[in-house]
C-alpha atoms as a PDB file:
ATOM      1  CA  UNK A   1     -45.660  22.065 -38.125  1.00  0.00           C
ATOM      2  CA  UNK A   2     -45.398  24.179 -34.705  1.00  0.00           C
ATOM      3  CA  UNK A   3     -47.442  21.703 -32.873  1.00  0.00           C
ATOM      4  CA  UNK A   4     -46.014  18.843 -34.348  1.00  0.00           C
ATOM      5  CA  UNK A   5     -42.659  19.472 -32.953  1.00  0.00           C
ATOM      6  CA  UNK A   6     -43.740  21.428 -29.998  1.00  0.00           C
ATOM      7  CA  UNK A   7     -44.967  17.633 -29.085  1.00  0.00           C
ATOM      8  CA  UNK A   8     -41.868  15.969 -30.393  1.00  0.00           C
ATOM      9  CA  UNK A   9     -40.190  18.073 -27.367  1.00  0.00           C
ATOM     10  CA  UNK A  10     -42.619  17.085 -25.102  1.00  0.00           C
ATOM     11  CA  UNK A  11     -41.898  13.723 -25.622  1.00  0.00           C
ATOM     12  CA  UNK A  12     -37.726  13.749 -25.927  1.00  0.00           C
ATOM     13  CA  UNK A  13     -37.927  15.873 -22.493  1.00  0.00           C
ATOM     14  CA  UNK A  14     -39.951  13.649 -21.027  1.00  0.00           C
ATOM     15  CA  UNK A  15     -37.793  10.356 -21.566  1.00  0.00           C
ATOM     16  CA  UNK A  16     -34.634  11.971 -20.655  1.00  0.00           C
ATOM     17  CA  UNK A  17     -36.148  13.170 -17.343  1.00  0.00           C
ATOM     18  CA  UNK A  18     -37.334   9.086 -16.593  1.00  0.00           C
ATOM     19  CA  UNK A  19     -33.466   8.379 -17.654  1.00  0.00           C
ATOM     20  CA  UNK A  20     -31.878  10.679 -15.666  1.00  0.00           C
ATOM     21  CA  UNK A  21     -30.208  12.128 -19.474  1.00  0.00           C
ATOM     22  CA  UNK A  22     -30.870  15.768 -18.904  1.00  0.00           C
ATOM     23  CA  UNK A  23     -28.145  17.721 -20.258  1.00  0.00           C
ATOM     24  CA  UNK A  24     -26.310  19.215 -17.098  1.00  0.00           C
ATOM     25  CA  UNK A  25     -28.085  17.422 -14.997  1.00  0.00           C
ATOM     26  CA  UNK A  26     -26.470  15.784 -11.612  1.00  0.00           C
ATOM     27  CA  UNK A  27     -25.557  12.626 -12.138  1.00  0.00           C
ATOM     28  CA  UNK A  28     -26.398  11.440  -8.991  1.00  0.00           C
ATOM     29  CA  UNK A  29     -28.813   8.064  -9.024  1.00  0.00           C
ATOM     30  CA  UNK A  30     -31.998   9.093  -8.537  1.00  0.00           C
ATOM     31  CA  UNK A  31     -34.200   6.861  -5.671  1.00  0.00           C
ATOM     32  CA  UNK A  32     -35.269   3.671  -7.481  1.00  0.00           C
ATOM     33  CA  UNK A  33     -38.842   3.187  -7.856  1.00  0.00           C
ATOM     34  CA  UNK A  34     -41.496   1.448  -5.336  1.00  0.00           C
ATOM     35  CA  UNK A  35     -41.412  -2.092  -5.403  1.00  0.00           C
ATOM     36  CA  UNK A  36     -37.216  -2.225  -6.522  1.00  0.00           C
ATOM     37  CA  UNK A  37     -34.699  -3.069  -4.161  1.00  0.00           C
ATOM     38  CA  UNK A  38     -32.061  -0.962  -4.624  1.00  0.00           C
ATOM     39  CA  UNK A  39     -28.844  -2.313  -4.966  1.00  0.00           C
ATOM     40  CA  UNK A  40     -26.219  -1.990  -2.341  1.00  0.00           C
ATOM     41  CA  UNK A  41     -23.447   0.023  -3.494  1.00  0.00           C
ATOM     42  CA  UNK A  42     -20.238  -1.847  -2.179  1.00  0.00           C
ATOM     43  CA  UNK A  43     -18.289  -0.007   0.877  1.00  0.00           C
ATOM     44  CA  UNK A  44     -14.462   0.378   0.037  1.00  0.00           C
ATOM     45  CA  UNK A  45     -12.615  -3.375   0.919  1.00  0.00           C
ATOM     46  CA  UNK A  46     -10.079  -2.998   4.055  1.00  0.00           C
ATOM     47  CA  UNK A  47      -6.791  -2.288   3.051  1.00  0.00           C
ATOM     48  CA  UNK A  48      -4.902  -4.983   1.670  1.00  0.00           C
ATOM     49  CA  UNK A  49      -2.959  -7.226   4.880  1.00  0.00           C
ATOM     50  CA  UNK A  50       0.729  -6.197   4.964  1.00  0.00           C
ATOM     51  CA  UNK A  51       3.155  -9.131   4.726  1.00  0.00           C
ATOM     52  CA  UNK A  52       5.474  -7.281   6.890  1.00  0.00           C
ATOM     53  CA  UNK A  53       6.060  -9.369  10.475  1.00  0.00           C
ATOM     54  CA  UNK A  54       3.973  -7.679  13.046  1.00  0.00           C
ATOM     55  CA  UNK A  55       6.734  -5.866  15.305  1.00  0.00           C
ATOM     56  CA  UNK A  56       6.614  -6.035  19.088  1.00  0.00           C
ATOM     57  CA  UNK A  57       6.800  -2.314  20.759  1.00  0.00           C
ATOM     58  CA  UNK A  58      10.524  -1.789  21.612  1.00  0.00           C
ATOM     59  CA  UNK A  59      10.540  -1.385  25.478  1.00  0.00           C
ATOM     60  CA  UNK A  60      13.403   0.548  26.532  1.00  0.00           C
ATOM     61  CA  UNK A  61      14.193  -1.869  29.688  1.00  0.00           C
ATOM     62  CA  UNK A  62      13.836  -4.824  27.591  1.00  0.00           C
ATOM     63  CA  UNK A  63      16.845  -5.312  25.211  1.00  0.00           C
ATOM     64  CA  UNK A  64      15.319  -8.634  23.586  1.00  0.00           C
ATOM     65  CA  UNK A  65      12.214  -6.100  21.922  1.00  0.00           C
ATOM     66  CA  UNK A  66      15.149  -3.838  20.511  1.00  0.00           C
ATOM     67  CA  UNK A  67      15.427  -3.615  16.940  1.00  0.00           C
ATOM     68  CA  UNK A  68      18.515  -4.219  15.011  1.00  0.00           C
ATOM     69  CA  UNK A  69      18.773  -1.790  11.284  1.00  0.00           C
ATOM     70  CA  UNK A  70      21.027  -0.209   9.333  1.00  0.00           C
ATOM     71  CA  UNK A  71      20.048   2.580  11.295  1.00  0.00           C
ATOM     72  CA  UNK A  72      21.075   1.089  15.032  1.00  0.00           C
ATOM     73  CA  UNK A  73      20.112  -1.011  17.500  1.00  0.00           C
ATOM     74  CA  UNK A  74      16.837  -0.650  19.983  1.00  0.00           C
ATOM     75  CA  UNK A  75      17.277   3.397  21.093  1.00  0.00           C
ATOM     76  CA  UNK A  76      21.033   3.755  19.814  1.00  0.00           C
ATOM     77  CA  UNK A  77      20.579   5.281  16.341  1.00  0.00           C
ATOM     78  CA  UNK A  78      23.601   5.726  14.067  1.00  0.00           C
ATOM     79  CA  UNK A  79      24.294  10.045  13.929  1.00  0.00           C
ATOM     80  CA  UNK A  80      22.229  10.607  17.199  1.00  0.00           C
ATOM     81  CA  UNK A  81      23.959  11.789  20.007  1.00  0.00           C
ATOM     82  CA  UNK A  82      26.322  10.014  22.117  1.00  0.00           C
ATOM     83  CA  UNK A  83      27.817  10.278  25.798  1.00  0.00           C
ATOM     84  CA  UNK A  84      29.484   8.048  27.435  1.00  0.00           C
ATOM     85  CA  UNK A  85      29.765   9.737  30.995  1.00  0.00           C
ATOM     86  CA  UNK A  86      25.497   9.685  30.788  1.00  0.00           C
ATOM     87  CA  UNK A  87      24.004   6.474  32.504  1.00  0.00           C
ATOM     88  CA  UNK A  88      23.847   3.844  30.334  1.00  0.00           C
ATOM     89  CA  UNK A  89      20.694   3.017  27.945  1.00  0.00           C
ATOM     90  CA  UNK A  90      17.881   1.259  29.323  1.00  0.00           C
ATOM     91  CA  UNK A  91      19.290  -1.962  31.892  1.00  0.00           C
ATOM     92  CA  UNK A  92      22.939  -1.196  30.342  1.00  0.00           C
ATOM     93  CA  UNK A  93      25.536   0.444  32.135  1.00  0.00           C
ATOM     94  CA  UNK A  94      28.992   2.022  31.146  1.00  0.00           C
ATOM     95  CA  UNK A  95      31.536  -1.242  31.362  1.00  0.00           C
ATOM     96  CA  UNK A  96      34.550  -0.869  33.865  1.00  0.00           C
ATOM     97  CA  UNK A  97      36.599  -2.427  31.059  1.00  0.00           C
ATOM     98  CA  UNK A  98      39.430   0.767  29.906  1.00  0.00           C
ATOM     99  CA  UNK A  99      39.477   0.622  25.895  1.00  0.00           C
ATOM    100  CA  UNK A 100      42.848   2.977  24.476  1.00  0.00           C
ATOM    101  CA  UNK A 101      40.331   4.267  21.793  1.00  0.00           C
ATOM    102  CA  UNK A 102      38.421   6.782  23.179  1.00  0.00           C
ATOM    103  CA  UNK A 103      35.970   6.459  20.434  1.00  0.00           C
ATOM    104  CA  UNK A 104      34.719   3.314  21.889  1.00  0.00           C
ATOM    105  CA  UNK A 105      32.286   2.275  24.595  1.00  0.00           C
ATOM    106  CA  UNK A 106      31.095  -0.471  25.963  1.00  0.00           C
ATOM    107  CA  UNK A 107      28.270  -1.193  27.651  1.00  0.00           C
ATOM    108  CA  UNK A 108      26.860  -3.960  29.543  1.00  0.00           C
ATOM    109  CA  UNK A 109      24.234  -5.576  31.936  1.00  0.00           C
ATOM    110  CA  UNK A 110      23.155  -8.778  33.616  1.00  0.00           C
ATOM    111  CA  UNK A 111      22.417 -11.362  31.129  1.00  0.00           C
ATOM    112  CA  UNK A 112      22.624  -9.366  28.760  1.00  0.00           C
ATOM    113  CA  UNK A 113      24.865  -9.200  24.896  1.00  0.00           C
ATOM    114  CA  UNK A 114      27.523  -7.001  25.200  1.00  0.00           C
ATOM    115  CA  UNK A 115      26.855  -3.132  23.312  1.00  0.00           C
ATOM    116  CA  UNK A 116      29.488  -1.805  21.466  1.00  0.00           C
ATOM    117  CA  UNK A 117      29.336   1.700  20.951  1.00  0.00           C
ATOM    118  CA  UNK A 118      31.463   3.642  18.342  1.00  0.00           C
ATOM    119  CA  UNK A 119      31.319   7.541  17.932  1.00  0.00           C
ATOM    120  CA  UNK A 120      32.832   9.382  14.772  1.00  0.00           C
ATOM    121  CA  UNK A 121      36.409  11.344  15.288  1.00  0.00           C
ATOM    122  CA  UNK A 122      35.105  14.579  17.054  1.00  0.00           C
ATOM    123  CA  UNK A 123      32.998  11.847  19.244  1.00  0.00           C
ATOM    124  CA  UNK A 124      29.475  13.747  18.447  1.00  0.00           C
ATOM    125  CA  UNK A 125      27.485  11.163  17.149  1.00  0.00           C
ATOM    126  CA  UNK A 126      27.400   7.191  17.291  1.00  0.00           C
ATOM    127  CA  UNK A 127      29.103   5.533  13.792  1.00  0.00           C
ATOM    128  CA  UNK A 128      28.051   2.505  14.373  1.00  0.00           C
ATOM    129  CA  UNK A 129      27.025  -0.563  16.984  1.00  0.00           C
ATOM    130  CA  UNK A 130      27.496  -3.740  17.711  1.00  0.00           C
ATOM    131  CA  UNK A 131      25.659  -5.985  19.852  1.00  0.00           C
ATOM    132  CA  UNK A 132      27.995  -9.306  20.991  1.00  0.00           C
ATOM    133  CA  UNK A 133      28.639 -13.109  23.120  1.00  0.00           C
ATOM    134  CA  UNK A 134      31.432 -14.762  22.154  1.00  0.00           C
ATOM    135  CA  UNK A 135      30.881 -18.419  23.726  1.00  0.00           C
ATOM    136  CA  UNK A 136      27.179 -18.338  24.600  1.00  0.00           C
ATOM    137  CA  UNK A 137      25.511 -16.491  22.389  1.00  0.00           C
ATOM    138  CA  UNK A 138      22.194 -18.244  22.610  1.00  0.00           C
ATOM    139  CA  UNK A 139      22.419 -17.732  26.547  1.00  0.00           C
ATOM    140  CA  UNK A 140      21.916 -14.222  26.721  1.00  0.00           C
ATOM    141  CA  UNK A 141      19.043 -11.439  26.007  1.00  0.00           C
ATOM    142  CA  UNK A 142      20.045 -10.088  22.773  1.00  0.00           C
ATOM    143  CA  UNK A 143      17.964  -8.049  20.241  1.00  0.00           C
ATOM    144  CA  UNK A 144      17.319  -9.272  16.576  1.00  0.00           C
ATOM    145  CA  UNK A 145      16.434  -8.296  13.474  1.00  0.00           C
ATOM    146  CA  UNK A 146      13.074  -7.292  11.932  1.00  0.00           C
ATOM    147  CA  UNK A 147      13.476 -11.135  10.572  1.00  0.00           C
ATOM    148  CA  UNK A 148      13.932 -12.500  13.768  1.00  0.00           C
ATOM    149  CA  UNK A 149      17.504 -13.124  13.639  1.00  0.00           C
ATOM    150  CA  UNK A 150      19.559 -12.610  16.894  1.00  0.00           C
ATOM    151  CA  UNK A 151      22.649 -13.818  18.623  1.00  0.00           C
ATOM    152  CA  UNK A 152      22.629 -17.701  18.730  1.00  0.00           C
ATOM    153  CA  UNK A 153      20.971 -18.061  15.239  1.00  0.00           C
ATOM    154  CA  UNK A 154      22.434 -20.699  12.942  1.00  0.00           C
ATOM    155  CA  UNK A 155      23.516 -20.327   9.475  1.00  0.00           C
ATOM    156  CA  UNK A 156      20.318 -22.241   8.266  1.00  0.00           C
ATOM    157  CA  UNK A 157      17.892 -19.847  10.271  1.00  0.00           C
ATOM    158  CA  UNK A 158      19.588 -16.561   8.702  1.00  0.00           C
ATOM    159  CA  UNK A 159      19.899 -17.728   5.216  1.00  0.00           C
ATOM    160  CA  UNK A 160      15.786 -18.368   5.641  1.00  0.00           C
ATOM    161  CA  UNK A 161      15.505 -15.135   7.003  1.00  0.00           C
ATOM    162  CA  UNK A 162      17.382 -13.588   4.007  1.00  0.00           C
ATOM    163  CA  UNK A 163      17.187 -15.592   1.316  1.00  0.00           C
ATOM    164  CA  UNK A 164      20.498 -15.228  -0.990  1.00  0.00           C
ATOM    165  CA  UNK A 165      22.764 -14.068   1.537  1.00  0.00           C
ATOM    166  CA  UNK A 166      26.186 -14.354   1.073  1.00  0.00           C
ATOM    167  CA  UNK A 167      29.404 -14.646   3.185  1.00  0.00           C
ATOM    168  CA  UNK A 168      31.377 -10.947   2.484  1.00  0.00           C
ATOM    169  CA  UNK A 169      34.511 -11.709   4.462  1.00  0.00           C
ATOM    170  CA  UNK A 170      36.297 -13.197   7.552  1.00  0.00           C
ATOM    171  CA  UNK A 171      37.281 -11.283  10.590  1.00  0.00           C
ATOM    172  CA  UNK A 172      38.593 -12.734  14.040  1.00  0.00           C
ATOM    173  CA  UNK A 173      38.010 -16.142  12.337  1.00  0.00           C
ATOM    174  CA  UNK A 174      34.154 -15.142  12.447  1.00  0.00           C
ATOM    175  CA  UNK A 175      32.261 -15.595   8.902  1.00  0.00           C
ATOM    176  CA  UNK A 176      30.822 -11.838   7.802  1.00  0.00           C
ATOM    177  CA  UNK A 177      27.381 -12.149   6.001  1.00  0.00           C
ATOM    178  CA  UNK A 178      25.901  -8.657   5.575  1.00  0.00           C
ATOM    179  CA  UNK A 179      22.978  -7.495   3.925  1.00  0.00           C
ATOM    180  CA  UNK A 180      21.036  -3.711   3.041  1.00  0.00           C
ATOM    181  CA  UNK A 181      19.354  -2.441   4.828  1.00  0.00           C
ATOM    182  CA  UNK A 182      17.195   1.077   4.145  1.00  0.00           C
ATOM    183  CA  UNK A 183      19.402   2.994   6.519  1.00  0.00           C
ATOM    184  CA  UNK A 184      22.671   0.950   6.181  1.00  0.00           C
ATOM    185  CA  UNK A 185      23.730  -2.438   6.424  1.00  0.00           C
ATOM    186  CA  UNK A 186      23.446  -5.303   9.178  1.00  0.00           C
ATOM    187  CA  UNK A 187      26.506  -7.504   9.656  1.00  0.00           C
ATOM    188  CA  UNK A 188      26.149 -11.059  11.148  1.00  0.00           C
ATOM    189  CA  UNK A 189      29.492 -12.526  12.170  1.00  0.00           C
ATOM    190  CA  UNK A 190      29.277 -16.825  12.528  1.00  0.00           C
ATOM    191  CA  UNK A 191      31.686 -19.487  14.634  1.00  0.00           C
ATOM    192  CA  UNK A 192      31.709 -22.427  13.365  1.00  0.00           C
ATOM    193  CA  UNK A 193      28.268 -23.089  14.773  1.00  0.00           C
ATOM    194  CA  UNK A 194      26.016 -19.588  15.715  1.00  0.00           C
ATOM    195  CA  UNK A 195      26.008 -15.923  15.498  1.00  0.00           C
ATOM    196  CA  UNK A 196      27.720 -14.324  18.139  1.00  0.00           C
ATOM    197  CA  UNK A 197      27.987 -10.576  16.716  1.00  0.00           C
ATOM    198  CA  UNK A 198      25.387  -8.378  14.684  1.00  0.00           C
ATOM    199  CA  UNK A 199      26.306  -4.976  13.385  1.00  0.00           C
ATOM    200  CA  UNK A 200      24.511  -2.038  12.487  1.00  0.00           C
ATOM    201  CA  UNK A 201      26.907  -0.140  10.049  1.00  0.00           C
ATOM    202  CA  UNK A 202      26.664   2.247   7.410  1.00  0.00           C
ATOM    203  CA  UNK A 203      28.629  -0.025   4.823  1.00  0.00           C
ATOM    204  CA  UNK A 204      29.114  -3.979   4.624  1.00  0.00           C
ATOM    205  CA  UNK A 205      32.638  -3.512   6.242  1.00  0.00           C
ATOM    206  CA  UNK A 206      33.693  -3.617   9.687  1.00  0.00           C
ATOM    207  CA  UNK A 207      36.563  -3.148  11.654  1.00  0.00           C
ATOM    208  CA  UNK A 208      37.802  -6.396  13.429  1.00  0.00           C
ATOM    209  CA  UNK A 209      39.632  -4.589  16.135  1.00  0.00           C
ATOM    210  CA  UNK A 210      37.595  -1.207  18.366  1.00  0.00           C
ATOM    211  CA  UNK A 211      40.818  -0.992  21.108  1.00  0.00           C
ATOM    212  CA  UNK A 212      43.918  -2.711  19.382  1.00  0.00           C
END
């Protein structure tokens, strides 16, 4: 009876070593035999394409790369610092123009949309911005959106941008659509006929006068 199962383990061992079984063995595949082709094991897939719009770099002397968020617009970020005796940002300068609210700033440059800066009370740190043409607003350099939307855009083109978006208010006899963004909210104001001012605010409402 020894030998008889002495060669019954022979056997079992035998099988799960061809099988790769062996209890606490690695499980690591062992190299196939002569004459097989192993089969290739597949290498991980590139990640999956993002939909998001491939961004241009921002370049600091070229307003029409900035960015417009909830957060700000090109290198003016909402809560960073602010002052307005420094030279102005990139091709913008301070603006002669006096404004009775000290909070405000403007700045401007050749061919360029109008800046409006706005600080909070104790003037540390930029509230808000605006970027602006009244008349022409297709005829200047103006940043846009992540969507693409700048000054000049119609009401078709930002209501295929965002998809939904609705009219929150009147100011100046401008048409305010807004929508959320992760760090705030954007504000488009529309004439009759194009956008002539985008906001980057931390809530959907602005204030229709900075100076009066």
């Amino acid at each position: 009876m020894n030998v008889r199962w002495a060669r019954l383990a022979l056997v079992a061992a035998s099988i799960a070593a061809l099988t790769g079984c062996v209890p606490g063995a690695d499980a690591t595949p062992s190299t196939p035999p002569a004459g097989t082709t192993a089969s290739a094991t597949p290498s991980p897939s590139t990640a999956p394409a993002d939909d998001t719009p491939m961004q241009s770099p921002q370049v600091l002397d070229d307003p029409s790369t900035w960015i417009v968020s909830g957060a700000g617009i090109g290198p003016l970020k909402r809560g960073a610092a602010f002052d307005p005796a420094a030279p102005g940002t990139g091709p913008y300068a301070v603006e002669a123009t006096a404004c009775p609210n000290p909070l405000v700033t403007y700045l401007e440059g050749e061919g360029l949309a109008n800046l409006s800066v706005v600080t909070e009370e104790d003037g540390s740190a930029i509230a808000f911005v605006q970027v602006t043409s009244w008349g022409t607003p297709g005829a200047v350099v103006s940043p846009s959106t992540a969507a693409g939307i700048r000054l000049g855009a119609t009401l078709s083109e930002l209501e295929a941008a965002y998809p939904g978006i609705q009219q929150t208010g009147t100011s100046n006899n401008s048409r305010l659509f807004a929508v959320e963004d992760s760090d705030g909210w954007i504000v488009f104001w529309m004439d009759d006929e194009a956008v002539v001012n985008i906001s980057a605010v931390p809530t959907s409402n602005v204030p229709s006068e900075l100076c009066g």
